[in-house]
N, C-alpha and C. Protein backbone atom coordinates (compact mmCIF):
# COMPACT_ATOMS: atom_id res chain seq x y z
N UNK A 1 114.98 -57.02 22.90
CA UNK A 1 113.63 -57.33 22.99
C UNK A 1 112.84 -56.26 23.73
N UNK A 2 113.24 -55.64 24.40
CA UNK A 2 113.40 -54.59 25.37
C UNK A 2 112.59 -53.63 24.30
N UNK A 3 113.33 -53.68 23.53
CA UNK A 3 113.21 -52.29 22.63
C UNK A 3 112.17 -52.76 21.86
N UNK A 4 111.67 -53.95 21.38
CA UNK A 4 110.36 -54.20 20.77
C UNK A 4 109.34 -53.93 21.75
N UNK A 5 109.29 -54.38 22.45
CA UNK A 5 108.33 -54.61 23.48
C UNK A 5 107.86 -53.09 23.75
N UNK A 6 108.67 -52.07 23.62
CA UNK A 6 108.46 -50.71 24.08
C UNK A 6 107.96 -50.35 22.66
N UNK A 7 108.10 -50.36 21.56
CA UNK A 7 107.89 -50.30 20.27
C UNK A 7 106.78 -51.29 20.11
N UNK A 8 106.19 -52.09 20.57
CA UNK A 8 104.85 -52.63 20.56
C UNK A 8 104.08 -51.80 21.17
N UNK A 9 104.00 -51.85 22.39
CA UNK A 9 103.71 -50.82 22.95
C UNK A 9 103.06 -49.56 23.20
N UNK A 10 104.56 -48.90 21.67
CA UNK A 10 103.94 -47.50 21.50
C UNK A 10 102.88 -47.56 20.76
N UNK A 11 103.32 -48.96 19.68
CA UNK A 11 102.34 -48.75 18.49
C UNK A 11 100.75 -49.52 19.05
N UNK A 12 100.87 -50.16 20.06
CA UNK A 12 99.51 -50.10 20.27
C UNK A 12 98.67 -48.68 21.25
N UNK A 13 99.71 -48.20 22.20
CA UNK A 13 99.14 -46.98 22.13
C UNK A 13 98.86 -46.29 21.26
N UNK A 14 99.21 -45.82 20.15
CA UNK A 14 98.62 -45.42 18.90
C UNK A 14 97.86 -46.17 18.37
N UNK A 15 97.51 -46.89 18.55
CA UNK A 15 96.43 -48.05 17.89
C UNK A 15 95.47 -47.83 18.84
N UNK A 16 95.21 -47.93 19.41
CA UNK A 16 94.47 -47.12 20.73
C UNK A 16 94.04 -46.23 20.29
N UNK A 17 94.74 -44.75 20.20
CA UNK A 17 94.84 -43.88 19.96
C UNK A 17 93.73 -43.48 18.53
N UNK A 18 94.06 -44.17 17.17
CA UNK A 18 93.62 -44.21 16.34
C UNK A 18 92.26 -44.80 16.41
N UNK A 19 91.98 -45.93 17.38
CA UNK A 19 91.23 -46.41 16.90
C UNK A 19 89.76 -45.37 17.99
N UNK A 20 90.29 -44.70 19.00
CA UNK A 20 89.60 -43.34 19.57
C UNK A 20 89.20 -42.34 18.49
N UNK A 21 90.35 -42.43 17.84
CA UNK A 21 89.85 -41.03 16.70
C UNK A 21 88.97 -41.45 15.43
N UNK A 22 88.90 -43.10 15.02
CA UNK A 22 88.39 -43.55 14.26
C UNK A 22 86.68 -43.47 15.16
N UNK A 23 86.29 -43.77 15.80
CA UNK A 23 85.34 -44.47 16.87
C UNK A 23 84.21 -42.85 16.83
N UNK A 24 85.52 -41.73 17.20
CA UNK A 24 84.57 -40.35 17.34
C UNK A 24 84.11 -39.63 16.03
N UNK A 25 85.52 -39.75 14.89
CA UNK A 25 84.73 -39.83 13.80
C UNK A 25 83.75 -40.50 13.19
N UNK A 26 84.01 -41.88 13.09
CA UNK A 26 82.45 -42.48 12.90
C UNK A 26 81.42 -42.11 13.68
N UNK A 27 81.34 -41.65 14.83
CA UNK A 27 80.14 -40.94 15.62
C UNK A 27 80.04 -39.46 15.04
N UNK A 28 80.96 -39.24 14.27
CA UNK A 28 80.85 -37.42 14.15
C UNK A 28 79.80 -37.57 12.71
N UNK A 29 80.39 -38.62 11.62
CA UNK A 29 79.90 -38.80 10.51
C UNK A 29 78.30 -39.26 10.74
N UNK A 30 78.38 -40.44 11.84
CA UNK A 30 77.08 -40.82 11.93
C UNK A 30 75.58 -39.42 12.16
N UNK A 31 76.71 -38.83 12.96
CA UNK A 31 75.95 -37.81 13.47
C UNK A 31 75.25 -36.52 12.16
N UNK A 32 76.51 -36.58 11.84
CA UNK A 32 76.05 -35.86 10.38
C UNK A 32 75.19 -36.07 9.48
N UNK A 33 75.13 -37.48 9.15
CA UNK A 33 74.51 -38.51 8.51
C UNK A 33 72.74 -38.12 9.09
N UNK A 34 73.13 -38.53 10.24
CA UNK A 34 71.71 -37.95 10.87
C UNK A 34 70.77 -36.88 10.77
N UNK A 35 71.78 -35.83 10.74
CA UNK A 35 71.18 -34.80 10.49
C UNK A 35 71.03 -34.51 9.33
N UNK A 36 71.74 -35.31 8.44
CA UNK A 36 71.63 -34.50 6.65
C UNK A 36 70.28 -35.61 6.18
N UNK A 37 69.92 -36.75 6.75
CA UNK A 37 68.96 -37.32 6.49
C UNK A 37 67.20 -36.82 7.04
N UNK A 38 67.80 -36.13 8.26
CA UNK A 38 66.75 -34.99 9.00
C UNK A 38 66.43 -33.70 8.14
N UNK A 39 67.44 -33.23 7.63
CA UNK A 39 67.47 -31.93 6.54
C UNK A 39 66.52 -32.38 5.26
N UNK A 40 67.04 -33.74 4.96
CA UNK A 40 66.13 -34.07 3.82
C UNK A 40 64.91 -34.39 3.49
N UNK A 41 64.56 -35.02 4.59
CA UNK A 41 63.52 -35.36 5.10
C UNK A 41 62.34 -34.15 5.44
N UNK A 42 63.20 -32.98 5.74
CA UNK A 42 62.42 -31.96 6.26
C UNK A 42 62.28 -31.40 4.79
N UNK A 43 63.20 -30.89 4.44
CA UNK A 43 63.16 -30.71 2.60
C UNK A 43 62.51 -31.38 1.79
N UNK A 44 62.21 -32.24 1.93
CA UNK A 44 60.79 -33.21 1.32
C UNK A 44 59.50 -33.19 1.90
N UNK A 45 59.94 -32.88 2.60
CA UNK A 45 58.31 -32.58 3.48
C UNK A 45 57.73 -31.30 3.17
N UNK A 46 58.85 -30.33 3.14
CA UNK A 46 58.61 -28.66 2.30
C UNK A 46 58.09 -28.97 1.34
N UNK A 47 58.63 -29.92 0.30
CA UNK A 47 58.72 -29.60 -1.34
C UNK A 47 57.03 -30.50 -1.66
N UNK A 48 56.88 -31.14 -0.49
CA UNK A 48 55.42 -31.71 -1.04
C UNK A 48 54.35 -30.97 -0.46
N UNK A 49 54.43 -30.23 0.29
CA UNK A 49 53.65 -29.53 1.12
C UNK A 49 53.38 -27.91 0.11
N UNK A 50 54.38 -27.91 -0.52
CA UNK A 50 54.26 -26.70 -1.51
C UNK A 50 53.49 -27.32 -2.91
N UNK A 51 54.06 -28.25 -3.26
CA UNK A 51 52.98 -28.68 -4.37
C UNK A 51 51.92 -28.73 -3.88
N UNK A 52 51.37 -29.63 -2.76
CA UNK A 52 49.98 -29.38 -2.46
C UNK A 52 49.38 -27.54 -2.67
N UNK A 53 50.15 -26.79 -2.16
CA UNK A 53 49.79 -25.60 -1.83
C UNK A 53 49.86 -24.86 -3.67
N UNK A 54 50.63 -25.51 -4.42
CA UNK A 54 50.59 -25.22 -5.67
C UNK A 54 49.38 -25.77 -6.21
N UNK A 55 49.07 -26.83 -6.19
CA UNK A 55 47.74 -27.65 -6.60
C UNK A 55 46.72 -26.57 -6.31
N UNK A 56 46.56 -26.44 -4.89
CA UNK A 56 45.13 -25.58 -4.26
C UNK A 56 45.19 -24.57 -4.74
N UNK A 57 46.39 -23.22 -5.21
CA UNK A 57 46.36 -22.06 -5.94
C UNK A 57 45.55 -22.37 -7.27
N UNK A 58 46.24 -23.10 -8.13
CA UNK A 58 46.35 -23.70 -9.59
C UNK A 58 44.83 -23.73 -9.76
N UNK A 59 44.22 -24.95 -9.07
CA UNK A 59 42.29 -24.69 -8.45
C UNK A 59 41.87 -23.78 -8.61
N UNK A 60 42.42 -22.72 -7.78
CA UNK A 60 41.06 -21.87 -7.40
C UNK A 60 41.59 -20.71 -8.40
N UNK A 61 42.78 -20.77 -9.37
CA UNK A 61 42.77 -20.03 -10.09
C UNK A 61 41.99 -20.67 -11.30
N UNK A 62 42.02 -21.94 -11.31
CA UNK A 62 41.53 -22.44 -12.99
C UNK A 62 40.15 -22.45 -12.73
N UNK A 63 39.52 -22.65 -11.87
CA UNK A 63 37.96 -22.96 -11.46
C UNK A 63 37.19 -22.01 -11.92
N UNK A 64 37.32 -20.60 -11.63
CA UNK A 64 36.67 -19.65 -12.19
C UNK A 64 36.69 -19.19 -13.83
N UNK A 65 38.25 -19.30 -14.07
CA UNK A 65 38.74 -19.41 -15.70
C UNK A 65 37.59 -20.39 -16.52
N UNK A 66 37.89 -21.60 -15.82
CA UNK A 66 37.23 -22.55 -16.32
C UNK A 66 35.54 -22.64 -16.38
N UNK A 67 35.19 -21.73 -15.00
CA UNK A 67 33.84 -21.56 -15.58
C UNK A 67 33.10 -20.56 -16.20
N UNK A 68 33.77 -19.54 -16.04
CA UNK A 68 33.66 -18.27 -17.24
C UNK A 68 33.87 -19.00 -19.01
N UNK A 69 34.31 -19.87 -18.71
CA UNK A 69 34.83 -20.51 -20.47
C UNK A 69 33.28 -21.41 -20.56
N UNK A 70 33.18 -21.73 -19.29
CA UNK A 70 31.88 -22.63 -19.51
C UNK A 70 30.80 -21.59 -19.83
N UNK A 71 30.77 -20.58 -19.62
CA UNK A 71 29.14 -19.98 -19.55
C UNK A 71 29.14 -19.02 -21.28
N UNK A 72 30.80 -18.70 -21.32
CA UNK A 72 30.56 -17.95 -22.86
C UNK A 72 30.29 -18.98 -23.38
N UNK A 73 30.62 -20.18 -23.64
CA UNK A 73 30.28 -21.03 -24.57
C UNK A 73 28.99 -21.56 -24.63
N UNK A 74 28.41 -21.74 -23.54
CA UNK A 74 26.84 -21.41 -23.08
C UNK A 74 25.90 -20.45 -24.03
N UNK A 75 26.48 -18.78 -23.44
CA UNK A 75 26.01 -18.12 -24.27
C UNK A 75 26.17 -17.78 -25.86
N UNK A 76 27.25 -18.31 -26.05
CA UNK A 76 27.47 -18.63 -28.08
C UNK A 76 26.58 -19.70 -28.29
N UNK A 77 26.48 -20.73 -27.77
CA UNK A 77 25.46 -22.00 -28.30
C UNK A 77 23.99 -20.95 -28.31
N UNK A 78 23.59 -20.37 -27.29
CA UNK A 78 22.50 -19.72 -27.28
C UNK A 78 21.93 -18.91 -28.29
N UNK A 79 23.44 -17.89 -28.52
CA UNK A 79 23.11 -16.92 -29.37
C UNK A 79 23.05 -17.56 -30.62
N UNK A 80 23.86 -18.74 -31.15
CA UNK A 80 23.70 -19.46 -32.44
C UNK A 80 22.62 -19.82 -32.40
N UNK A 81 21.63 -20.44 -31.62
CA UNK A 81 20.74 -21.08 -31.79
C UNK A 81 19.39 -19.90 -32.16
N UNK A 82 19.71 -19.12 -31.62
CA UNK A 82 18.94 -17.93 -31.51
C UNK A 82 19.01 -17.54 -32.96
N UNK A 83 19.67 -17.25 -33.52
CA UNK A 83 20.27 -16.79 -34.90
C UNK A 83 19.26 -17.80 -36.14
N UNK A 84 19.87 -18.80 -35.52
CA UNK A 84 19.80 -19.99 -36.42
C UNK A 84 17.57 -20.09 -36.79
N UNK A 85 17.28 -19.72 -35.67
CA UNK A 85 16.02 -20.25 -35.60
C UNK A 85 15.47 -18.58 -36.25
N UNK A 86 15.32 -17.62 -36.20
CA UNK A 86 15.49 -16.06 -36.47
C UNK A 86 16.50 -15.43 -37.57
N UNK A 87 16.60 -16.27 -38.58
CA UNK A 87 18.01 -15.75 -39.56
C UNK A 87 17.39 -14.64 -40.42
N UNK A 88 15.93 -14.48 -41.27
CA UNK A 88 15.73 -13.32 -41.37
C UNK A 88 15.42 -12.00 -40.33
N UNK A 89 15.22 -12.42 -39.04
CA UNK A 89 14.97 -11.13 -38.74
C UNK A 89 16.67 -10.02 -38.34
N UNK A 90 17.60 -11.01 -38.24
CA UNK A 90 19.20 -9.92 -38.05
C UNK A 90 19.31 -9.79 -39.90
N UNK A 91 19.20 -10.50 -40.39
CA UNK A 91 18.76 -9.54 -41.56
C UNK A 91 17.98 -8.10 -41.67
N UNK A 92 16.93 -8.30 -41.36
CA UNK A 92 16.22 -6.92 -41.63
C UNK A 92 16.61 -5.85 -40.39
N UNK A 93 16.80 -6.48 -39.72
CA UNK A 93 17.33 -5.40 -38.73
C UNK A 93 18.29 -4.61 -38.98
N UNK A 94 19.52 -5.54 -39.56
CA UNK A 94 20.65 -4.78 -40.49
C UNK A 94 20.06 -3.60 -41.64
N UNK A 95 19.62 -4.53 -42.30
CA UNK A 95 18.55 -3.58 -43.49
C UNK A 95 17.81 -2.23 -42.77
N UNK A 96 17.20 -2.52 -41.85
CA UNK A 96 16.60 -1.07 -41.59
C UNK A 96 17.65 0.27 -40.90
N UNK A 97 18.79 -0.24 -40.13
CA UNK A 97 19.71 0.03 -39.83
C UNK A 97 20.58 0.82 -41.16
N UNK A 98 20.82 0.09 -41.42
CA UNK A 98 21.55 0.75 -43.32
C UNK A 98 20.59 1.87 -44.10
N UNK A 99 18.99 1.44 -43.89
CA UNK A 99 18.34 2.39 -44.71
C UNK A 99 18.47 3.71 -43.84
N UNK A 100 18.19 3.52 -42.61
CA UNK A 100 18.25 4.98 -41.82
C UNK A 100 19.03 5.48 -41.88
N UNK A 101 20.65 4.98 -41.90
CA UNK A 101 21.49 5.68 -42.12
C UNK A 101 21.81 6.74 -43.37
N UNK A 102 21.00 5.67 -44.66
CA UNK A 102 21.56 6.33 -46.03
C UNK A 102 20.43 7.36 -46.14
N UNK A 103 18.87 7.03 -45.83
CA UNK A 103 18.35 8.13 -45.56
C UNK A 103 18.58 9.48 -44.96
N UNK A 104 19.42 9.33 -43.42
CA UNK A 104 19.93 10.56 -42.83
C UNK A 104 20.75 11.39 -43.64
N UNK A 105 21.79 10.49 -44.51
CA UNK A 105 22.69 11.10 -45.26
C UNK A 105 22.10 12.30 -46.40
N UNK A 106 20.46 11.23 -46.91
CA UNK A 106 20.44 12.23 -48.11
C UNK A 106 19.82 13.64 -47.51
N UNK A 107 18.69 12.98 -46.42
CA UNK A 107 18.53 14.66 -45.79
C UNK A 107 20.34 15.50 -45.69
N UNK A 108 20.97 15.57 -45.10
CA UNK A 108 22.44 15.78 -45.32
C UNK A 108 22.62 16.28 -46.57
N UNK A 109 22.78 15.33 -47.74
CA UNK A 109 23.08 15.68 -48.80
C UNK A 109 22.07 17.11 -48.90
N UNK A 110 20.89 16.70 -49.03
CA UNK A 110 20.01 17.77 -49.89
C UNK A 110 20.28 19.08 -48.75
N UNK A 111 20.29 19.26 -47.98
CA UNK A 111 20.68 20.49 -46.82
C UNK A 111 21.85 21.25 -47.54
N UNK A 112 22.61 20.44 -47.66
CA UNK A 112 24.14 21.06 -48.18
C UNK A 112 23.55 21.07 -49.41
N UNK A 113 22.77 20.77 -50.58
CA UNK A 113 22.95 21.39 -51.68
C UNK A 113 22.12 22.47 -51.98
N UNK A 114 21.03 22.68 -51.02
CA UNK A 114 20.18 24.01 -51.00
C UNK A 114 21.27 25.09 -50.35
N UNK A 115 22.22 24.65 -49.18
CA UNK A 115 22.53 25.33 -48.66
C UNK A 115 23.92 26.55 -50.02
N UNK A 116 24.41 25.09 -50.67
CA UNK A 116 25.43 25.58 -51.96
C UNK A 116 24.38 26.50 -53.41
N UNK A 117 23.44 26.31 -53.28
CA UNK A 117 22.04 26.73 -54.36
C UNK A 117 22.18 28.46 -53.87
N UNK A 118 21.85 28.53 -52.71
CA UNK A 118 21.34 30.12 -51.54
C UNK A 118 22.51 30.82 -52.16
N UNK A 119 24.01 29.87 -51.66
CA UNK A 119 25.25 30.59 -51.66
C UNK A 119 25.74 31.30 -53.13
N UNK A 120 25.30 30.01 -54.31
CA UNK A 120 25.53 30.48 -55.27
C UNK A 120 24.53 31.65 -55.72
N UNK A 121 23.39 31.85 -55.11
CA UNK A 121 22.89 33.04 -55.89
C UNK A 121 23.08 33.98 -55.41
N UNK A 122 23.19 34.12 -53.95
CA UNK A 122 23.97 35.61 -53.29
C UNK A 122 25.08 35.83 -53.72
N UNK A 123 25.77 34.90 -54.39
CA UNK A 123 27.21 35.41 -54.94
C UNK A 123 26.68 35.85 -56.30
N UNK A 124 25.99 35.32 -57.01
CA UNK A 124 25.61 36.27 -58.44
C UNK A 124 24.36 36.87 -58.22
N UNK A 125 24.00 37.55 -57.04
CA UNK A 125 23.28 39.02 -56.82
C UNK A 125 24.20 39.62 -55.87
N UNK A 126 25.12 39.27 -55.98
CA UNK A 126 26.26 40.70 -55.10
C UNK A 126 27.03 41.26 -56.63
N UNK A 127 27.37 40.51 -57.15
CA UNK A 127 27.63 41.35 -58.86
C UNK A 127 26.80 42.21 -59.19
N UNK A 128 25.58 41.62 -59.70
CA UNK A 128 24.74 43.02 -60.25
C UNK A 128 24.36 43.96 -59.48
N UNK A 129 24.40 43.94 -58.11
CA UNK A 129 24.47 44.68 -57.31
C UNK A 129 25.11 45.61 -57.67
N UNK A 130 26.62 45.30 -57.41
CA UNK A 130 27.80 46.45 -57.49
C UNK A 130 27.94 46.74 -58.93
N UNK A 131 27.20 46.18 -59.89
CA UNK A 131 26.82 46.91 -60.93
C UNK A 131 25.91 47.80 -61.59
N UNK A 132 24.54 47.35 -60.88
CA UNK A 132 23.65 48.61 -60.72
C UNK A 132 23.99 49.63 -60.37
N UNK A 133 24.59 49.70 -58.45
CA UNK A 133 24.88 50.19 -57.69
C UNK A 133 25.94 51.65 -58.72
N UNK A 134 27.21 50.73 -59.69
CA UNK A 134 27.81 51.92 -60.21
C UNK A 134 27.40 52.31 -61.44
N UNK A 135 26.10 52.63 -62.26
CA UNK A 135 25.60 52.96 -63.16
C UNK A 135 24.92 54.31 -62.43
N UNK A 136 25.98 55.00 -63.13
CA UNK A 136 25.70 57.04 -63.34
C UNK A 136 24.77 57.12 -64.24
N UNK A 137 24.06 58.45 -64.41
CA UNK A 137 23.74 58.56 -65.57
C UNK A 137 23.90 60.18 -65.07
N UNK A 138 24.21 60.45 -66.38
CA UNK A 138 24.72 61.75 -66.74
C UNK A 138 23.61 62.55 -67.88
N UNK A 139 23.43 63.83 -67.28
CA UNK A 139 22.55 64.65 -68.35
C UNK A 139 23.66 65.53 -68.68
N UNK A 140 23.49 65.69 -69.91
CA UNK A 140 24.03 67.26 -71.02
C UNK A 140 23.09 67.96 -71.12
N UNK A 141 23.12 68.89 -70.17
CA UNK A 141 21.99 70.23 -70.87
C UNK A 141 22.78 71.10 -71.49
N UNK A 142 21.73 71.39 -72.48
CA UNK A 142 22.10 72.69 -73.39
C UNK A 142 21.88 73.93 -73.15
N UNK A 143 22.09 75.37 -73.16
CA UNK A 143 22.37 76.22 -72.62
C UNK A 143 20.91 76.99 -73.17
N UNK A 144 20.16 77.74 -73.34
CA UNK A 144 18.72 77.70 -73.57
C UNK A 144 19.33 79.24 -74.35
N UNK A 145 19.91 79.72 -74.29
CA UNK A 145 20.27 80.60 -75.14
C UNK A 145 20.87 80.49 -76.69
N UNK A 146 21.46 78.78 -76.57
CA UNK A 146 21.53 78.76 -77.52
C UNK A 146 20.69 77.76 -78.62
N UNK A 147 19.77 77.84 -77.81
CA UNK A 147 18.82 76.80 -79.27
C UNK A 147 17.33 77.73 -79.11
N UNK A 148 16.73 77.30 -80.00
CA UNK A 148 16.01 78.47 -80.47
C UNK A 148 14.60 77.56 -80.24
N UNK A 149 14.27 76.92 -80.46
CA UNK A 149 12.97 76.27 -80.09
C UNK A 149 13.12 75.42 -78.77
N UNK A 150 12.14 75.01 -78.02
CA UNK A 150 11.92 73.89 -77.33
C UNK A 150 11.97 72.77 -77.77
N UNK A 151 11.43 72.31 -78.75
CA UNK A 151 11.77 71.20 -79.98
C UNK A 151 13.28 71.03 -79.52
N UNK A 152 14.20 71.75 -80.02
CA UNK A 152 15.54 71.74 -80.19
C UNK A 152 15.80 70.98 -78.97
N UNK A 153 15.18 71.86 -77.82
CA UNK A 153 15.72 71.55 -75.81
C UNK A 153 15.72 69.81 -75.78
N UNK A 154 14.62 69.00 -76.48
CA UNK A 154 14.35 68.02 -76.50
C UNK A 154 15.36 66.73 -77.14
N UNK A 155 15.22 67.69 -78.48
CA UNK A 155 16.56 66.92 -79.64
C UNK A 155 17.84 67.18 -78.56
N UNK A 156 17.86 68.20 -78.17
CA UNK A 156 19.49 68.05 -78.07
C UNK A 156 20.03 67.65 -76.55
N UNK A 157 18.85 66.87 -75.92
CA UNK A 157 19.10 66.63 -74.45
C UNK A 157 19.22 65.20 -74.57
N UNK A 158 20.55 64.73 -74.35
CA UNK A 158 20.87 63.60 -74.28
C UNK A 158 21.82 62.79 -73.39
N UNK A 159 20.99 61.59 -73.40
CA UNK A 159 21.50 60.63 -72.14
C UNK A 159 23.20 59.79 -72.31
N UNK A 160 23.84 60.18 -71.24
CA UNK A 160 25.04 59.41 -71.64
C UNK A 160 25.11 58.08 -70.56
N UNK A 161 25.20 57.28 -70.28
CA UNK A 161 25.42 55.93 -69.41
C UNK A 161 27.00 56.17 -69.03
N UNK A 162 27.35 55.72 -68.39
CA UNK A 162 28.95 55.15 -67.89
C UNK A 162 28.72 54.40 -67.10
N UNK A 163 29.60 53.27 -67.20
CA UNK A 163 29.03 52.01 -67.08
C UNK A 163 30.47 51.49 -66.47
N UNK A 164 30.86 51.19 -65.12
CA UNK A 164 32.13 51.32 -64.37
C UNK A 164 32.31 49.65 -63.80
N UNK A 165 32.81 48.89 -64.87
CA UNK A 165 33.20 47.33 -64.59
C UNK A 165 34.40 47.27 -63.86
């Protein structure tokens, strides 16, 4: 009995024992517990504090977007209406626009075709030019000893051309 009693004993010193190590772990876990509920807590408090701070960016970025969208559309209603009430005059405006242009052109045109008119006739008076220019003319005189009248000097003085194409 001896020997139970010492064997009770031990095992309630270990029961003891265990129930120390059970006691500090549940305080270690609790403790943990604590703090991972503190972590989360703080982590939720971040994560809403940033959406807010996302919200207020999101604002003051869309606000201006949004009212620049407001004022072109402003000014398109305007300009339609403008249009709408005035539809011949962006007509003729176009129209006079188009005529000036095709007008400028023909001054244009007609410039360049006086200017091709000038060119073509200096090019056909530089020909007869250099064809005048090489037209010799050549005399044959006759030797006065041998023709017997002046009459003759006349008959027998004649023009030759050479004519150098």
């Amino acid at each position: 009995m001896e020997f139970l009693k010492k064997k009770i004993t031990k095992v309630d010193t270990d029961l003891e024992k265990s129930r120390g190590r059970v006691v500090s772990l549940s305080n270690e876990v609790n403790k943990n517990k604590t703090t991972t509920e503190e972590r989360f807590t703080k982590t939720d408090s971040e994560i809403t504090q940033l959406k807010v701070d996302v919200s207020k960016i999101r604002e003051q970025l869309e606000y201006p977007a949004r009212s620049e969208i407001n004022n072109l559309k402003t000014d398109i209603n305007k300009i339609n209406e403008s249009l709408q009430r005035h539809p011949d005059k962006w007509n003729d405006i176009v129209k006079n626009q188009v005529t000036e242009s095709l007008n400028e052109v023909n001054g244009n045109i007609s410039e360049v075709q006086n200017s091709i008119k000038e060119t073509q006739e200096q090019a056909a008076e530089h020909p007869d030019k250099e064809h005048r220019r090489n037209k010799v003319i050549l005399y044959k005189y006759v030797n006065e000893s041998d023709l017997q009248r002046a009459d003759d000097i006349e008959k027998k003085l004649t023009f030759h051309f050479a004519y150098s194409c």
